[in-house]
Protein backbone atom coordinates (compact mmCIF):
# COMPACT_ATOMS: atom_id res chain seq x y z
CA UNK A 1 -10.98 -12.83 12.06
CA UNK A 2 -14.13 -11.02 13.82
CA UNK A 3 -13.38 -12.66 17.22
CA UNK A 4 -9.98 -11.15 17.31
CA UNK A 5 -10.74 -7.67 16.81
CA UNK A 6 -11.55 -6.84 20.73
CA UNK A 7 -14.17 -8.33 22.91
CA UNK A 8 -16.55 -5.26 22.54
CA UNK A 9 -16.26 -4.36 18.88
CA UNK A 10 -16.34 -7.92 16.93
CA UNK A 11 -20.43 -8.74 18.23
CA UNK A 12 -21.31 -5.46 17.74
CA UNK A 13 -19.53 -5.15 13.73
CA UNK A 14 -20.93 -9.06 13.28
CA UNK A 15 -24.41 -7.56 14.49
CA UNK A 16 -24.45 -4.42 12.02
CA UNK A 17 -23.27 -6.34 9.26
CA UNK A 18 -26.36 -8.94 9.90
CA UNK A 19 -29.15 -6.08 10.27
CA UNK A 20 -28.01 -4.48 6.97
CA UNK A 21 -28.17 -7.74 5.06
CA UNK A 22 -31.29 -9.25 6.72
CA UNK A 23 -33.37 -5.75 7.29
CA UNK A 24 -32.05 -4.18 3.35
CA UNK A 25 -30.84 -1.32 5.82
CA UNK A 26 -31.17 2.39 4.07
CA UNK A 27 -28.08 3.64 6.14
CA UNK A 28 -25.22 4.95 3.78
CA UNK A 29 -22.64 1.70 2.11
CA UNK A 30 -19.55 2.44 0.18
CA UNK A 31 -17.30 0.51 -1.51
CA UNK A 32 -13.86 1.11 -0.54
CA UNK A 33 -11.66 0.45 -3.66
CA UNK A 34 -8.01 -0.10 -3.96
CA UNK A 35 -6.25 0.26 -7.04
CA UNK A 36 -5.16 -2.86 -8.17
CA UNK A 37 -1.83 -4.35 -10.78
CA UNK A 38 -1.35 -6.54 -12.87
CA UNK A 39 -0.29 -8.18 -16.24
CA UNK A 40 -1.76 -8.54 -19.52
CA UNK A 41 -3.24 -11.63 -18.94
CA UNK A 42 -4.02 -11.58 -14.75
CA UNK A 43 -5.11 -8.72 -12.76
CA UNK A 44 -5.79 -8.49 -9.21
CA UNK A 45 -7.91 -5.77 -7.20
CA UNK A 46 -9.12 -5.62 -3.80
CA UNK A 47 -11.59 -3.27 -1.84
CA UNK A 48 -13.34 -3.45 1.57
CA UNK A 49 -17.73 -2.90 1.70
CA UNK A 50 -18.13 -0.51 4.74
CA UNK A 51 -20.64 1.54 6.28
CA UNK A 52 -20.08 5.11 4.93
CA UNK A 53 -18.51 7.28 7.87
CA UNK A 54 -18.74 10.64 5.35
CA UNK A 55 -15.72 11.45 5.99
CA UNK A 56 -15.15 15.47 5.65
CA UNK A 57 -12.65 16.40 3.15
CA UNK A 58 -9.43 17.71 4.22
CA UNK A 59 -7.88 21.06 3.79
CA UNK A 60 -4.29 22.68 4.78
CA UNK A 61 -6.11 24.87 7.55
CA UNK A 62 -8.23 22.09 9.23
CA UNK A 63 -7.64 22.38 13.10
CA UNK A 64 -6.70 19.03 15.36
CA UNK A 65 -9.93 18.99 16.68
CA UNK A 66 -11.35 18.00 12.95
CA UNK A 67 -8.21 15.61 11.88
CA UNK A 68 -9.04 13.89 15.10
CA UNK A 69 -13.09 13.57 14.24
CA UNK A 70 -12.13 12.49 10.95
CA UNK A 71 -8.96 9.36 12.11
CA UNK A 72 -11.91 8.50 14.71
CA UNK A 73 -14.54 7.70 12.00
CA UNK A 74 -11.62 5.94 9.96
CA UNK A 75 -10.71 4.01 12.56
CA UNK A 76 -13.98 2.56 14.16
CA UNK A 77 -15.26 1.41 10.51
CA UNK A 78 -18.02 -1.51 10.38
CA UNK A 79 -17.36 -3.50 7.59
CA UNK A 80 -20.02 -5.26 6.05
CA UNK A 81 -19.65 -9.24 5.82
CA UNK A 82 -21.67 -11.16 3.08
CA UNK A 83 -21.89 -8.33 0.77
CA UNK A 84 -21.91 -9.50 -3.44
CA UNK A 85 -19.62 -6.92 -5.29
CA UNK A 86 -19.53 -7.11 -8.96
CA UNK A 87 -15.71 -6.06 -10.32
CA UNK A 88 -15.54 -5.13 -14.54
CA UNK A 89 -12.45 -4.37 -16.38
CA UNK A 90 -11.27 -5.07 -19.72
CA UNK A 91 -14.61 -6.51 -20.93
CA UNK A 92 -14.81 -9.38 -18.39
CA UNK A 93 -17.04 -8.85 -15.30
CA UNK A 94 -16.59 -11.17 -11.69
CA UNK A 95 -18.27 -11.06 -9.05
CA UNK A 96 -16.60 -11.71 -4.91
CA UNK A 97 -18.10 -12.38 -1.72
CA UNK A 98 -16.77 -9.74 1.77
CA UNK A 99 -14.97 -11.68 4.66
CA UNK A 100 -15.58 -10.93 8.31
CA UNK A 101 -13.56 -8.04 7.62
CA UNK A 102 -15.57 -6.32 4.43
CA UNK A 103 -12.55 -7.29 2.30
CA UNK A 104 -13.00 -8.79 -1.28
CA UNK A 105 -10.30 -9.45 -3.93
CA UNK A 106 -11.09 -10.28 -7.58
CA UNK A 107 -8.24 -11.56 -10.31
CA UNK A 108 -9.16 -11.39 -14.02
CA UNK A 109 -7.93 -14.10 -16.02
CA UNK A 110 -7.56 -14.56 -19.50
CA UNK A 111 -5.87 -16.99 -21.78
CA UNK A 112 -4.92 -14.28 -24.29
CA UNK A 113 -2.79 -11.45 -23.46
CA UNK A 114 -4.45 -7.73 -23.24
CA UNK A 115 -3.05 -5.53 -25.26
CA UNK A 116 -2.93 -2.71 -22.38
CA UNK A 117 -0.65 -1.36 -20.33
CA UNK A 118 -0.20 1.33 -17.51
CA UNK A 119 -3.82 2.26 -15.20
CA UNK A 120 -6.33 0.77 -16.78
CA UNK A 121 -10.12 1.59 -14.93
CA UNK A 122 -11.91 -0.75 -12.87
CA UNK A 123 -15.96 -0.32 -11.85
CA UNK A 124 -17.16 -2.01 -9.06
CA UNK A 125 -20.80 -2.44 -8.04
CA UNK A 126 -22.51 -3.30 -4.84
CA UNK A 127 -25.40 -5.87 -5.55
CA UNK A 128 -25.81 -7.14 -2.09
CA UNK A 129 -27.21 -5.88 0.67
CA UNK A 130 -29.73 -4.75 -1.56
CA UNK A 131 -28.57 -1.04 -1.51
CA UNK A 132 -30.95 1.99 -2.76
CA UNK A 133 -29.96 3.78 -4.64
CA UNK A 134 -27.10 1.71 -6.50
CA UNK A 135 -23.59 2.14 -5.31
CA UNK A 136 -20.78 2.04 -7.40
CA UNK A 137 -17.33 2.90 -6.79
CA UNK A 138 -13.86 2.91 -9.65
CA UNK A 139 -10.72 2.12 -9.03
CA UNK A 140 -7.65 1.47 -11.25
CA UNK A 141 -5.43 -1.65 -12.56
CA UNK A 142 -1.63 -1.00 -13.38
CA UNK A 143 -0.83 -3.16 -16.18
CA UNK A 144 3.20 -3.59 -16.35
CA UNK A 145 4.08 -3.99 -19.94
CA UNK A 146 7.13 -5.82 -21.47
CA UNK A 147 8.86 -2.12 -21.58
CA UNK A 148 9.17 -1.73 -17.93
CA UNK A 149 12.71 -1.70 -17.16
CA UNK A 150 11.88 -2.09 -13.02
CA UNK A 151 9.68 -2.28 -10.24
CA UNK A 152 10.15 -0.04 -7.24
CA UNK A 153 9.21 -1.50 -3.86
CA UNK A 154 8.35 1.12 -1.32
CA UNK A 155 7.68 1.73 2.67
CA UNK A 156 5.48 4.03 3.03
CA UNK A 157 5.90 5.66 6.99
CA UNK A 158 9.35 7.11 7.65
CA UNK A 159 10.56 6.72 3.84
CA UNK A 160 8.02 8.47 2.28
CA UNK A 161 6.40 10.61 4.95
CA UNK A 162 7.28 11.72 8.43
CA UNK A 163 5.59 9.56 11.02
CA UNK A 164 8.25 8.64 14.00
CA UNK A 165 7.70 4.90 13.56
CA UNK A 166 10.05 4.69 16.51
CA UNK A 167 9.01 6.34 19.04
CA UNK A 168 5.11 5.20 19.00
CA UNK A 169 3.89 8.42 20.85
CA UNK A 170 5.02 11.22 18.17
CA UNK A 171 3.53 8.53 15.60
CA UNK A 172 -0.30 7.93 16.73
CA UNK A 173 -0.03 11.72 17.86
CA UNK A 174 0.86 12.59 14.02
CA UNK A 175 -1.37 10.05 12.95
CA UNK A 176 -4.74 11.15 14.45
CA UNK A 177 -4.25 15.40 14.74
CA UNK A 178 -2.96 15.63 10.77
CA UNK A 179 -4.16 15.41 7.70
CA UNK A 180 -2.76 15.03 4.22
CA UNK A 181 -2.42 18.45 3.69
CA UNK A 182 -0.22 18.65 6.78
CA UNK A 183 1.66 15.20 6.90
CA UNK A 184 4.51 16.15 5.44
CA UNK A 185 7.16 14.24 3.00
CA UNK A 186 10.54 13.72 3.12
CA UNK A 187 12.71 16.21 0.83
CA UNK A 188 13.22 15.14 -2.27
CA UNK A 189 11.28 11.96 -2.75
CA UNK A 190 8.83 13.34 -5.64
CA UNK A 191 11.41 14.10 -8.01
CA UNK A 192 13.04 10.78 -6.84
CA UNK A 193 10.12 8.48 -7.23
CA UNK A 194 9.14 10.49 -10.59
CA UNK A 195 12.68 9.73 -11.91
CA UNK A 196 12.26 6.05 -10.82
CA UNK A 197 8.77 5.65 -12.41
CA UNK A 198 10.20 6.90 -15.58
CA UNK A 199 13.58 5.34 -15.44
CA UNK A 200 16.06 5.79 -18.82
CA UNK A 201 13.64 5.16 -21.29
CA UNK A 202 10.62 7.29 -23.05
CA UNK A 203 8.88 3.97 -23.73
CA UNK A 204 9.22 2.70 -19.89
CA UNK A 205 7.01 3.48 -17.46
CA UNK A 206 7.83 1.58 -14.32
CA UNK A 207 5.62 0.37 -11.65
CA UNK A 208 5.23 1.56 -8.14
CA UNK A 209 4.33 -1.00 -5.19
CA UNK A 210 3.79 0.52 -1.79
CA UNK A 211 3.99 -1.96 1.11
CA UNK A 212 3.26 -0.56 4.59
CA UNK A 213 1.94 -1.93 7.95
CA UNK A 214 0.26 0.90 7.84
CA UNK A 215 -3.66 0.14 8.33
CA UNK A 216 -6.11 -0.44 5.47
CA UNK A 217 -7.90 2.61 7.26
CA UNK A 218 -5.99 5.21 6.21
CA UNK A 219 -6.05 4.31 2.81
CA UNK A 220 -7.79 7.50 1.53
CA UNK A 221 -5.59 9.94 3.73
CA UNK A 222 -2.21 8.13 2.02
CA UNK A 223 -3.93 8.76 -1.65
CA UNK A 224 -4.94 12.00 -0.51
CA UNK A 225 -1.28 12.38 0.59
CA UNK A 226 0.48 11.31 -2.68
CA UNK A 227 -1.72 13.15 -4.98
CA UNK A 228 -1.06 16.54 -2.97
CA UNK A 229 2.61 16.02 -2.93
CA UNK A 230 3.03 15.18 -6.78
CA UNK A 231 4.06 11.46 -5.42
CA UNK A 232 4.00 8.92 -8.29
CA UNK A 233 0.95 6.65 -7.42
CA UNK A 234 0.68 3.32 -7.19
CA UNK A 235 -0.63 0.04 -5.72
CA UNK A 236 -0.83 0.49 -2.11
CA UNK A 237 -0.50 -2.93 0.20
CA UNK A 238 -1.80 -1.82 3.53
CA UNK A 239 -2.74 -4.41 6.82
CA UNK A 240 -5.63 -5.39 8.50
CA UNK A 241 -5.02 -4.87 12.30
CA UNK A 242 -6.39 -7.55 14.06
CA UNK A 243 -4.66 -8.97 17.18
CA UNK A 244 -3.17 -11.80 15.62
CA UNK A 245 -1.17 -9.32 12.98
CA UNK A 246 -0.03 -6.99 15.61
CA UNK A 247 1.20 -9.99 17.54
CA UNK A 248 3.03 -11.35 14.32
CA UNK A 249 4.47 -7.79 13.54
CA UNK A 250 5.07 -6.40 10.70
CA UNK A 251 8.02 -8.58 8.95
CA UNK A 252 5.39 -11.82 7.77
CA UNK A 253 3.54 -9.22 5.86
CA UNK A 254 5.99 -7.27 4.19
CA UNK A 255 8.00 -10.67 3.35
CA UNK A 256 4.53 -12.31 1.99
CA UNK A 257 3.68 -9.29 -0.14
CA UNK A 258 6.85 -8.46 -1.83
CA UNK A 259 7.05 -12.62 -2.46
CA UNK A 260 3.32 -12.13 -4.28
CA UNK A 261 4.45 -8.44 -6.41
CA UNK A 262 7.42 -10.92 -7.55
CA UNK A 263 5.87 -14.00 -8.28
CA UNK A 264 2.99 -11.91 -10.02
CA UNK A 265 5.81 -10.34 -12.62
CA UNK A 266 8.39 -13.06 -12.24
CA UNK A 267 10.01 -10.89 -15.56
CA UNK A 268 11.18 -7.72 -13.76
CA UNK A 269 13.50 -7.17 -11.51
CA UNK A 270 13.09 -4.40 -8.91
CA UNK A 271 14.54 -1.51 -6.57
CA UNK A 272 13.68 -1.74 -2.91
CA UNK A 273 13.29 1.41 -0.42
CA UNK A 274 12.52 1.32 3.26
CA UNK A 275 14.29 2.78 6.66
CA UNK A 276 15.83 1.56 9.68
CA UNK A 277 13.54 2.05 12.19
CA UNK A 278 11.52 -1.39 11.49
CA UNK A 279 12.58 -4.24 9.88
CA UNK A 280 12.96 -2.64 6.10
CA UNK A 281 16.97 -4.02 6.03
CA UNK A 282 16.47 -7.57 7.47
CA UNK A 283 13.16 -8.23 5.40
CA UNK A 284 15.03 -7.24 2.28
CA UNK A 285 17.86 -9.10 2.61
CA UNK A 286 16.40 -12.20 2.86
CA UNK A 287 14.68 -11.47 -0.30
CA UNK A 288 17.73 -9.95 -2.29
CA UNK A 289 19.63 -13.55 -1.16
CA UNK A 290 16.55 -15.88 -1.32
CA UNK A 291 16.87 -18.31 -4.71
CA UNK A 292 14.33 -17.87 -5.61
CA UNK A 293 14.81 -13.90 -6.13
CA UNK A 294 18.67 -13.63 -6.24
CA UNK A 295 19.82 -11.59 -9.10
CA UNK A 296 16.52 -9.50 -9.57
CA UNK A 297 17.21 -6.89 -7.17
CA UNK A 298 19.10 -4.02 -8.92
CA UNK A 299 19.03 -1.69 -5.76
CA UNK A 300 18.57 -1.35 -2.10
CA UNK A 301 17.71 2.01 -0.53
CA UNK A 302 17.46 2.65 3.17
CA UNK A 303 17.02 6.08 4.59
CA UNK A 304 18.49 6.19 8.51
CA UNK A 305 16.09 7.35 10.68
CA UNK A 306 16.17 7.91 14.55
CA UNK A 307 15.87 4.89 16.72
CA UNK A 308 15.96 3.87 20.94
CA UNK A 309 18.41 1.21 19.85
CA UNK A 310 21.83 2.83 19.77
CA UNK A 311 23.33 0.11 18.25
CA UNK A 312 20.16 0.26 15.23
CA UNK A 313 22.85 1.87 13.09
CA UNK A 314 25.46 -0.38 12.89
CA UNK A 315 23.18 -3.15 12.53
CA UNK A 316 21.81 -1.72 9.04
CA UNK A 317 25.50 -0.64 7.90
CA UNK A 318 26.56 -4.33 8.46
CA UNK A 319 23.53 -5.56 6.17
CA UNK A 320 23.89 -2.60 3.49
CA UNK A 321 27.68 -3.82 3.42
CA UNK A 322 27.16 -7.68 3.40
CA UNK A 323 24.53 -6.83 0.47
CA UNK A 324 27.23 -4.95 -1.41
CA UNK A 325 29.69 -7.07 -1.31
CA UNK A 326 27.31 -9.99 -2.35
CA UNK A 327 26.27 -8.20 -5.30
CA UNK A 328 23.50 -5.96 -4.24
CA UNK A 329 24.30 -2.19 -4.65
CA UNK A 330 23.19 -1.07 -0.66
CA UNK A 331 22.94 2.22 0.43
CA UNK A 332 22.17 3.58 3.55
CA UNK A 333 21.02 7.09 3.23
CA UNK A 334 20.58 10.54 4.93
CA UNK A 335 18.78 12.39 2.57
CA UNK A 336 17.40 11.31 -0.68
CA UNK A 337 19.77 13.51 -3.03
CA UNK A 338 22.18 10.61 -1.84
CA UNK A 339 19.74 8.28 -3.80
CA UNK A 340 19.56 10.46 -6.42
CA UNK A 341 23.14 10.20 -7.18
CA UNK A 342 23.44 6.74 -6.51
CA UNK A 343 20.60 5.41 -8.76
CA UNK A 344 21.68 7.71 -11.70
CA UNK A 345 25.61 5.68 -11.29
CA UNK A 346 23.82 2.46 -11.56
CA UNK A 347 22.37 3.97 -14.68
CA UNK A 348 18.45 3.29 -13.37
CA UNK A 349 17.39 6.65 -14.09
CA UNK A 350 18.74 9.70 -16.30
């Protein structure tokens, strides 16, 4: 909510966001749109209105000073409350209503199935506050077809990229003074996620669903990221950081949106990767052993990654053992080739 965002900043966002949709403001809006998944016959995307920072585009030799001007215009974003978005995809058009955050989600129904599969387009339009000229915005759907064989379940910070989750100085200093270009990934993980995407079969083409604490801010920088580093895409699930989420950490989130990827394809079973640093092991071993999810996890990944807590390590080897020996094929890893070898074994990729 508005009032928990910091006693400065929520009156002042609540303020803009009533000028621009009392006064028809002329100042720069954008939509901020998040590709979405889905199934043939329900589809959910989400997107935030904002005030458009213009956000300079980054490049491999842009110095601190510019990363930093660039995370500080991401970060102090005034979202828009009130604002009418239209959403169209697959013929049928809906229209949503921004929070006190600027965040609207839209889920396309239908009683008969679409024959589609894979990213399917999405165009959004802002109809409220009055905007001139028109802004529009596109994102994308993923559709998971009957010939997936899996869905992968990824972290995003310290399985995917470097970021030093543990040791919260190197992180925000990463954070703020790089860039896509410079953030840099973990060896191997391209050809790994590729492989996974693809699986053993022409006709699959598995889904990808990132879910990070990371902030809904850096949304652009992470498909920036993925793009430049030939990382499969796919549907991102970021967090809002108010107080109240930062107080409730990071587990309630992660635990709520993998529960919502697997209720929304209750059909598939899936591969989860995360690290040791957070909660990654814990949160996914209440899901691998929950009943209502037991038997559809074909593979746990966790890459070990450094930690204050010296007994961190023999925590997560406990779990990755208890989950083997219950059924769940566990590894803890120190490189991805590891992965590699292990997923080709269990016969989920070629």
């Amino acid at each position: 909510m508005a009032q928990e965002k910091g006693f400065f900043r929520a009156p002042l966002e609540g303020l803009l966001g009533l000028l621009y949709k009392r006064s028809r403001s002329h100042a720069p809006l954008m939509i901020a749109a998040y590709n979405g998944h889905g199934t043939p016959t329900e589809l959910h995307i989400q997107g935030r209105v904002l005030v458009n920072k213009l956000l300079i585009p980054p490049s491999p030799q842009d110095s601190a000073w510019k990363n930093f001007r660039n995370s500080l215009k991401r970060f102090r974003s005034a979202e828009i409350e009130g604002a009418r978005v239209r959403g169209s995809c697959a013929g049928q058009s809906l229209e949503a209503i921004t929070d006190a955050e600027g965040f609207f989600s839209i889920t396309f129904k239908r009683s008969s199935p679409l024959f589609l599969e894979g990213w399917q387009p999405v165009f959004l339009e802002l109809l409220e506050p009055y905007p001139f000229p028109s802004i529009f915005a596109e994102s994308q759907i993923f559709v998971v077809s009957d010939q997936a064989e899996y869905g992968v379940i990824s972290d995003i910070d310290d399985t995917v990229l470097h970021s030093n989750v543990a040791f919260r100085i190197q992180m925000l200093l990463t954070a703020i003074f790089k860039n896509a270009h410079t953030r840099l990934p973990f060896e191997g993980v391209t050809e790994f996620y590729q492989a996974l995407t693809k699986g053993t079969s022409s006709h699959s083409h598995n889904p990808l669903f990132y879910v990070s604490s990371s902030p809904w801010n850096i949304y652009d920088m992470l498909i920036d990221f993925f793009k430049i580093n030939d990382i499969p895409q796919g549907t991102l699930f970021l967090r809002d950081w108010t107080l109240r989420a930062i107080r409730e950490g990071h587990g309630r989130h992660k635990r709520e949106i993998i529960q919502h990827i697997m209720e929304t394809h209750p059909h598939l079973d899936f591969v989860l990767i995360g690290d040791s640093g957070e909660k990654d092991p814990e949160i996914y071993q209440e899901i691998a052993l929950s009943l209502p999810h037991r038997g559809r996890i074909r593979a746990i990944y966790i890459r070990n990654v450094r930690s204050k807590q010296r007994e961190r390590l023999e925590q997560v080897r406990i779990i990755a053992q208890n989950l083997s020996d219950l059924g769940v094929p566990t590894l803890l890893l120190e490189d991805t080739q590891a992965a590699v070898q292990h997923a080709r074994a269990l016969g989920l990729i070629e």
